[in-house]
C-alpha atoms as a PDB file:
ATOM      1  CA  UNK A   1       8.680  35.140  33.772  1.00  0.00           C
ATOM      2  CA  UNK A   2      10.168  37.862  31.462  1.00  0.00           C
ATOM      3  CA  UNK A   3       8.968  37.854  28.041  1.00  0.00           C
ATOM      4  CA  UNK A   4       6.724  34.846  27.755  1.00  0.00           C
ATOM      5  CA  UNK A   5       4.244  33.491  25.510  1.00  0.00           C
ATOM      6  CA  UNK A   6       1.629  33.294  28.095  1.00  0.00           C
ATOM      7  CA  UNK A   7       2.106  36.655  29.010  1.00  0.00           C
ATOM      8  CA  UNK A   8       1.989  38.092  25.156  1.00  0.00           C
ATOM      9  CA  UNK A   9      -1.524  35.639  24.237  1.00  0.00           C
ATOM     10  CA  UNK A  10      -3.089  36.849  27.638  1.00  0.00           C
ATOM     11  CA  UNK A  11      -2.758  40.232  26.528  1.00  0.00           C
ATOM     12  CA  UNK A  12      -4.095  40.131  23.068  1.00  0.00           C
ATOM     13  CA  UNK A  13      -6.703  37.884  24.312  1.00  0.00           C
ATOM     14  CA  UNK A  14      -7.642  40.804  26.364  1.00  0.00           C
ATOM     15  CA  UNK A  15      -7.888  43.274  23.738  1.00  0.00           C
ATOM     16  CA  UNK A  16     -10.381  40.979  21.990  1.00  0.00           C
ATOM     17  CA  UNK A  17     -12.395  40.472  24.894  1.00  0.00           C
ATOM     18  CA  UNK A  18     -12.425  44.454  25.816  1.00  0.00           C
ATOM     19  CA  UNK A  19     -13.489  44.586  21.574  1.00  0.00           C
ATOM     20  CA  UNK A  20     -15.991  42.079  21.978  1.00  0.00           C
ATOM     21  CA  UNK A  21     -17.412  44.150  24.769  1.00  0.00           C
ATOM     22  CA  UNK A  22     -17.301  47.072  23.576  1.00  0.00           C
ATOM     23  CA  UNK A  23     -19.154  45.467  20.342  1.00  0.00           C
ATOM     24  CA  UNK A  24     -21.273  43.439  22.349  1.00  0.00           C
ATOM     25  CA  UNK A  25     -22.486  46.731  24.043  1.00  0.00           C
ATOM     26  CA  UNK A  26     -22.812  49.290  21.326  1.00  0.00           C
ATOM     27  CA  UNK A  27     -24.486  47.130  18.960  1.00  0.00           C
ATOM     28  CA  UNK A  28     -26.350  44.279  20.951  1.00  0.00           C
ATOM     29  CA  UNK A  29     -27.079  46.424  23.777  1.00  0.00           C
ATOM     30  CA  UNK A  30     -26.318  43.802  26.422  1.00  0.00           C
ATOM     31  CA  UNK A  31     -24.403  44.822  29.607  1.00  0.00           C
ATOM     32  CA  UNK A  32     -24.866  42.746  32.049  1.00  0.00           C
ATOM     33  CA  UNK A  33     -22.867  39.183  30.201  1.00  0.00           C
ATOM     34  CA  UNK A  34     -20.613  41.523  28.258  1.00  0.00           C
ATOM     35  CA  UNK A  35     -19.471  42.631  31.918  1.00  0.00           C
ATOM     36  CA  UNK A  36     -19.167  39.313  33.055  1.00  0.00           C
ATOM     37  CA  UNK A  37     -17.360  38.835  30.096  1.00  0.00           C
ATOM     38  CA  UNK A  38     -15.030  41.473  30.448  1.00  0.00           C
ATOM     39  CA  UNK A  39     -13.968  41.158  33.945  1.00  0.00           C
ATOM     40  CA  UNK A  40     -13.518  37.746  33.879  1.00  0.00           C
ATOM     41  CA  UNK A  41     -11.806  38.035  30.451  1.00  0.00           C
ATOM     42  CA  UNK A  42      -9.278  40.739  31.634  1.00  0.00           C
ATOM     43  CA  UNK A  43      -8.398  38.807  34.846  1.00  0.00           C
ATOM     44  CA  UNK A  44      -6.512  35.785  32.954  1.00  0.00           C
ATOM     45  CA  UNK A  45      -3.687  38.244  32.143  1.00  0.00           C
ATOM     46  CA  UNK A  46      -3.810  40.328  34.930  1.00  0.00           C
ATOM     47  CA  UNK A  47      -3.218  37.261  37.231  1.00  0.00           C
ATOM     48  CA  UNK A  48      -0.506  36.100  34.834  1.00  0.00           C
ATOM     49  CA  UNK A  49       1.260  39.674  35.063  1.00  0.00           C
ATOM     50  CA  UNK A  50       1.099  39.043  38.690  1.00  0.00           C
ATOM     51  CA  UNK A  51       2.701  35.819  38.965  1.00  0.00           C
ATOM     52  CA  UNK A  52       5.861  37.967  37.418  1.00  0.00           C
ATOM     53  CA  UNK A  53       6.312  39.309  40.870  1.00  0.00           C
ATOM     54  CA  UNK A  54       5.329  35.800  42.949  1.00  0.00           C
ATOM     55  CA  UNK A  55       7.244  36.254  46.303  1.00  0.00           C
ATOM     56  CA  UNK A  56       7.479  32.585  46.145  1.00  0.00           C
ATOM     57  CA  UNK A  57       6.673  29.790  43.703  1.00  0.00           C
ATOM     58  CA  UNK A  58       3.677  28.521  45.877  1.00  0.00           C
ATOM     59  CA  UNK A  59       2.516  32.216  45.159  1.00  0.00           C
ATOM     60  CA  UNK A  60       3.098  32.137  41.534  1.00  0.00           C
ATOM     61  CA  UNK A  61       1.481  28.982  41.338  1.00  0.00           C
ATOM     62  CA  UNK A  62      -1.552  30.856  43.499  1.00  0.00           C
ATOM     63  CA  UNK A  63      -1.442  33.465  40.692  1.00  0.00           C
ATOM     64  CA  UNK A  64      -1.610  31.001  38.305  1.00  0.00           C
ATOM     65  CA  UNK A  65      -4.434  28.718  39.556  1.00  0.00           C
ATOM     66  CA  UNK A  66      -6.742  31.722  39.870  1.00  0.00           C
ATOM     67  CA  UNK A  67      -5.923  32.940  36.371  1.00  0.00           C
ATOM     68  CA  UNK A  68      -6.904  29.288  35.361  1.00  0.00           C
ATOM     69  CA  UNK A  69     -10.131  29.533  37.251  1.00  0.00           C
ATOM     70  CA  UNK A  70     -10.583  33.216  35.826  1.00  0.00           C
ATOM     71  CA  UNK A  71      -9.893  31.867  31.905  1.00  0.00           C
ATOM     72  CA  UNK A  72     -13.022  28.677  32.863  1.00  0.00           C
ATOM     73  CA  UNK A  73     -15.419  31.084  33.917  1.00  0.00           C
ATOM     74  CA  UNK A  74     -15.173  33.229  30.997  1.00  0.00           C
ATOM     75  CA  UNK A  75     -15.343  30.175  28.468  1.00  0.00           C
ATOM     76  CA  UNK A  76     -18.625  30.210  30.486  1.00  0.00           C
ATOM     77  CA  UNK A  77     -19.621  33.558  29.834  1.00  0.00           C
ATOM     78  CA  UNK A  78     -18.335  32.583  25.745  1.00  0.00           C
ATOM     79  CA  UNK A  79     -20.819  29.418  25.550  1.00  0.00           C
ATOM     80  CA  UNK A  80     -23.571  31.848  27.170  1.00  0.00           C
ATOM     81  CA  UNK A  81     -23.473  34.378  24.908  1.00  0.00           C
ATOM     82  CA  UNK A  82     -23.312  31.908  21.569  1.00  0.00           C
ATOM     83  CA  UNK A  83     -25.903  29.714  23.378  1.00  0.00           C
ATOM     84  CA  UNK A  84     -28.391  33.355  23.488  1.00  0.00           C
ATOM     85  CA  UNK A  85     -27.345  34.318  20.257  1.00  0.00           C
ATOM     86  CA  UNK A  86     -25.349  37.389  21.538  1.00  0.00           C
ATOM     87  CA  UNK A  87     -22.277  36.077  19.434  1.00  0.00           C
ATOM     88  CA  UNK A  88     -22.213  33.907  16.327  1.00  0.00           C
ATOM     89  CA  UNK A  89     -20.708  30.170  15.674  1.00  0.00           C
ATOM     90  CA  UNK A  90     -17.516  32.001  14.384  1.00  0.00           C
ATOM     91  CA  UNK A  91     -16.964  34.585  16.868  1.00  0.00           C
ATOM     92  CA  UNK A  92     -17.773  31.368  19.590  1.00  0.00           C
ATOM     93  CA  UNK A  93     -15.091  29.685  17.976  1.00  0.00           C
ATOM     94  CA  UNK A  94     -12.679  32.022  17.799  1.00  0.00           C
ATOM     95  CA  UNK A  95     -12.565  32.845  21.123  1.00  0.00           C
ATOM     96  CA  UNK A  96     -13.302  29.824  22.813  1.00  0.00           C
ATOM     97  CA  UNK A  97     -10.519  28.149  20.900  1.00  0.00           C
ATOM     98  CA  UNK A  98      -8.140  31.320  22.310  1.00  0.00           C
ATOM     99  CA  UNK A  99      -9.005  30.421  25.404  1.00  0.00           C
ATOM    100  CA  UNK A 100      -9.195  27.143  25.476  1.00  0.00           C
ATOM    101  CA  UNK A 101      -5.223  27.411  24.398  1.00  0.00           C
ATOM    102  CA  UNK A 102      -4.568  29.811  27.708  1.00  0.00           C
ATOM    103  CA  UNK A 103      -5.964  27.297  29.331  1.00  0.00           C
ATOM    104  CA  UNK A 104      -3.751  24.305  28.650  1.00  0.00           C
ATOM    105  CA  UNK A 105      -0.478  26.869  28.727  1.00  0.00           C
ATOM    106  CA  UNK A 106      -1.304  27.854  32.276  1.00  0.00           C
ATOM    107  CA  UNK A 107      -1.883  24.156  33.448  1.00  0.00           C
ATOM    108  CA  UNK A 108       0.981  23.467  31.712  1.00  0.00           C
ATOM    109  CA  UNK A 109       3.106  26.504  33.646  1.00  0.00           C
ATOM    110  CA  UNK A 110       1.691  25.001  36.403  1.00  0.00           C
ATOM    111  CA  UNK A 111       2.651  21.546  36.172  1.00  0.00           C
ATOM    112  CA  UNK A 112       5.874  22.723  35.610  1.00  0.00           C
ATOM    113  CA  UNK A 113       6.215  24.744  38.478  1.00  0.00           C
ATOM    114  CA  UNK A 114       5.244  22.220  40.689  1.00  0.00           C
ATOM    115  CA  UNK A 115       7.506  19.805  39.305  1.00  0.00           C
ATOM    116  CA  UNK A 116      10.103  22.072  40.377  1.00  0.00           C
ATOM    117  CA  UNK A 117       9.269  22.523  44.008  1.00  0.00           C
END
């Protein structure tokens, strides 16, 4: 993969989901969804960094399609907190619309892959 775009937005995606965390438990006091949040949130770029070292291209597309399924369960975690008033309509946005964008590049990295095979 080298230096991708993917790769870059996962990462700083992850930064704001460890911030949101870490703001979600210092002042909200919730750790139980912020955890959720941060695992799940983390994952999508961890899986992508992964799919670097693929032995094959069915692997890297492995990588990938957990890293999609990774990046849907934490737009779940990002409609639960919104939806319990954890995070506000603008913090909901900006995030879900982040995500929402690693989602359609990974399908799309995906596709192509597969095309490929």
């Amino acid at each position: 993969m080298g230096k991708s775009i993917l790769k870059d937005k996962s990462y700083a995606f992850a930064i704001l989901i460890v911030k949101l965390s870490q703001l979600l438990v210092s002042d909200k006091k919730e750790y139980v969804l912020s955890k959720q949040l941060l695992r799940s949130g983390t994952a999508i770029g961890a899986l992508i960094r992964e799919a670097e070292f693929a032995q094959s291209k069915a692997d890297f597309i492995h990588k990938l399609s957990i890293s999609l399924k990774e990046a849907n369960e934490t737009l779940y975690w990002i409609d639960l907190l919104k939806d319990t008033n954890y995070i506000d309509k603008d913090q909901h946005q900006i995030h879900y619309n982040l995500n929402k964008e690693l989602v359609a590049m990974t399908i799309s990295s995906i596709n192509t892959t597969k095309s490929r095979l």
